[in-house]
C-alpha atoms as a PDB file:
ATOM      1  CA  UNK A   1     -28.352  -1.493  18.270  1.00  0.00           C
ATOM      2  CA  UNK A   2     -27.114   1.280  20.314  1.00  0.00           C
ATOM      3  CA  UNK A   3     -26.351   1.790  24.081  1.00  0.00           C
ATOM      4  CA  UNK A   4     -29.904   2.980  25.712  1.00  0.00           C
ATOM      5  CA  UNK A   5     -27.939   4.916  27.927  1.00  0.00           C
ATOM      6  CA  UNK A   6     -25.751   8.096  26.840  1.00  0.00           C
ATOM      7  CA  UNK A   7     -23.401  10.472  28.867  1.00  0.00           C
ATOM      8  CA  UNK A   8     -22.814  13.183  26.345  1.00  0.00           C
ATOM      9  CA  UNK A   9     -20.098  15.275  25.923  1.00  0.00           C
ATOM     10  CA  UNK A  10     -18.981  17.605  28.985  1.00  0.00           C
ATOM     11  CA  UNK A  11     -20.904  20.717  28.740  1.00  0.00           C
ATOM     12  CA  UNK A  12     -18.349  23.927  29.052  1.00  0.00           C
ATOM     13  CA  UNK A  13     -19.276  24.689  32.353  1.00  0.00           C
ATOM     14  CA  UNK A  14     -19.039  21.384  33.859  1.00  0.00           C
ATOM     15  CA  UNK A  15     -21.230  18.020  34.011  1.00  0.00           C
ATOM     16  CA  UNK A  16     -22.273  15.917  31.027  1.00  0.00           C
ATOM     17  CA  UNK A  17     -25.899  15.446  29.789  1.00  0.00           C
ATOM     18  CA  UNK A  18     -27.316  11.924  30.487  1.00  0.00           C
ATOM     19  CA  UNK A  19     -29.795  10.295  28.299  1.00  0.00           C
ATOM     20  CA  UNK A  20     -31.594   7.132  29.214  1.00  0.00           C
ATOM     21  CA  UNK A  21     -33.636   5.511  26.072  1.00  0.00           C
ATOM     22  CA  UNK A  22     -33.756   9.108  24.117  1.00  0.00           C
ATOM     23  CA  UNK A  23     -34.942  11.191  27.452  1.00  0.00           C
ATOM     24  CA  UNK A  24     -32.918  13.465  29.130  1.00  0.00           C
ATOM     25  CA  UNK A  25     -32.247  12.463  32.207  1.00  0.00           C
ATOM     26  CA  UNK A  26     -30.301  15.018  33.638  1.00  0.00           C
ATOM     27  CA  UNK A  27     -26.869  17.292  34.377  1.00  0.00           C
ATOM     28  CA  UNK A  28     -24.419  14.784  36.149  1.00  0.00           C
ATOM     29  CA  UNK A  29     -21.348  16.017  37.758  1.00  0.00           C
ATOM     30  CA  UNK A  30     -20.164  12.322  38.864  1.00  0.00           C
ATOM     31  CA  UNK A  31     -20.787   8.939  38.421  1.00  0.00           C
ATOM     32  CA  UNK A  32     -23.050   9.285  41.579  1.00  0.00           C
ATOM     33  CA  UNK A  33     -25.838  11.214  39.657  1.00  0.00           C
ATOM     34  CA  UNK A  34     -25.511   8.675  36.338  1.00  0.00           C
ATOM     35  CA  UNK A  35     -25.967   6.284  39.191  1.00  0.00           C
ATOM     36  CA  UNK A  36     -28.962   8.140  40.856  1.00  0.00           C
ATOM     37  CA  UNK A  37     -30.627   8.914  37.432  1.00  0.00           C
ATOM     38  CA  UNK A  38     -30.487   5.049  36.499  1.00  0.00           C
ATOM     39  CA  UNK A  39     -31.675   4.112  40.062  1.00  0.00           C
ATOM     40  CA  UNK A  40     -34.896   6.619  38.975  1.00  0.00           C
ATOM     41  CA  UNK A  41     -35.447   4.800  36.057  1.00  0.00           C
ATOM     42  CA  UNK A  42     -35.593   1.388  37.550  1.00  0.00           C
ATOM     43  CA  UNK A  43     -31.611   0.038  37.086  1.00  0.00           C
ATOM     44  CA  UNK A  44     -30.514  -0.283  40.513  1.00  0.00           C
ATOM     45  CA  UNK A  45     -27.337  -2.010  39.942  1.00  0.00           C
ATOM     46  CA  UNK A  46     -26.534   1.075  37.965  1.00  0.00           C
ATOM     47  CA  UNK A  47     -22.971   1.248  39.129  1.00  0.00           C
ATOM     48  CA  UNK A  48     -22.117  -2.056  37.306  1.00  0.00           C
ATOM     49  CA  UNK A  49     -23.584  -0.805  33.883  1.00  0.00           C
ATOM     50  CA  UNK A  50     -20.968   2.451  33.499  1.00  0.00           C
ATOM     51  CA  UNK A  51     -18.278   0.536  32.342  1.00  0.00           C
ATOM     52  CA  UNK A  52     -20.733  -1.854  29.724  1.00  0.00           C
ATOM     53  CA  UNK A  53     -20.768  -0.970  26.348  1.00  0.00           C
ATOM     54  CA  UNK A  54     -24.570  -2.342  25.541  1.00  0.00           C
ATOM     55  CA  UNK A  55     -25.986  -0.368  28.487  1.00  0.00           C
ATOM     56  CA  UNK A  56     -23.963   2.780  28.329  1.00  0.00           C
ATOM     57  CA  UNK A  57     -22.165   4.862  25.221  1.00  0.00           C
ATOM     58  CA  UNK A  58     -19.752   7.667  26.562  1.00  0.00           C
ATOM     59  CA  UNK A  59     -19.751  10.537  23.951  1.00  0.00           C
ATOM     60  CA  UNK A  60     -17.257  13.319  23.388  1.00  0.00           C
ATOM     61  CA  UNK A  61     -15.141  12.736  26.449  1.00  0.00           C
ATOM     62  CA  UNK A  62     -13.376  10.603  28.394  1.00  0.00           C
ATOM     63  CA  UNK A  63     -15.397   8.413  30.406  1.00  0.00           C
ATOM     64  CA  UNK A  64     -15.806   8.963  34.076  1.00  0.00           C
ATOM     65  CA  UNK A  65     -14.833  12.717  33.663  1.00  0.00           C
ATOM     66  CA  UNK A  66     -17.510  15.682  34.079  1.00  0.00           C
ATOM     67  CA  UNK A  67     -14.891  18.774  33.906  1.00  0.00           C
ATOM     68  CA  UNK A  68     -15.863  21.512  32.003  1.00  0.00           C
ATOM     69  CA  UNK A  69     -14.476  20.506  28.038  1.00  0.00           C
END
């Protein structure tokens, strides 16, 4: 089973498309807005899922970085 939450690659201006169960969630620029966008979708602890493998699947990047690729 995958992650239900994906950070995709960074984008080449900057930020990193965020997924949450196959729905975009939105453009983050930090691990703030991850956090925000999991706080929207009922995860409040969201800061303590980044780092977990069975909540969250960083693509195409380092994790924890939004620069432009």
């Amino acid at each position: 089973m995958s992650a239900p939450i994906v950070i995709h690659r960074p984008s080449p201006t900057g930020g990193r498309r965020v997924t949450i169960r196959g729905q975009i969630a939105g453009l983050a620029h930090d691990d703030q807005d991850v956090a925000e966008f999991l706080r929207r979708a009922g995860l409040p602890d969201a800061e303590q899922l980044l780092d977990d493998p069975a909540w969250v699947q960083w693509r195409g990047g380092r994790a924890h970085q939004y620069e432009a690729a």
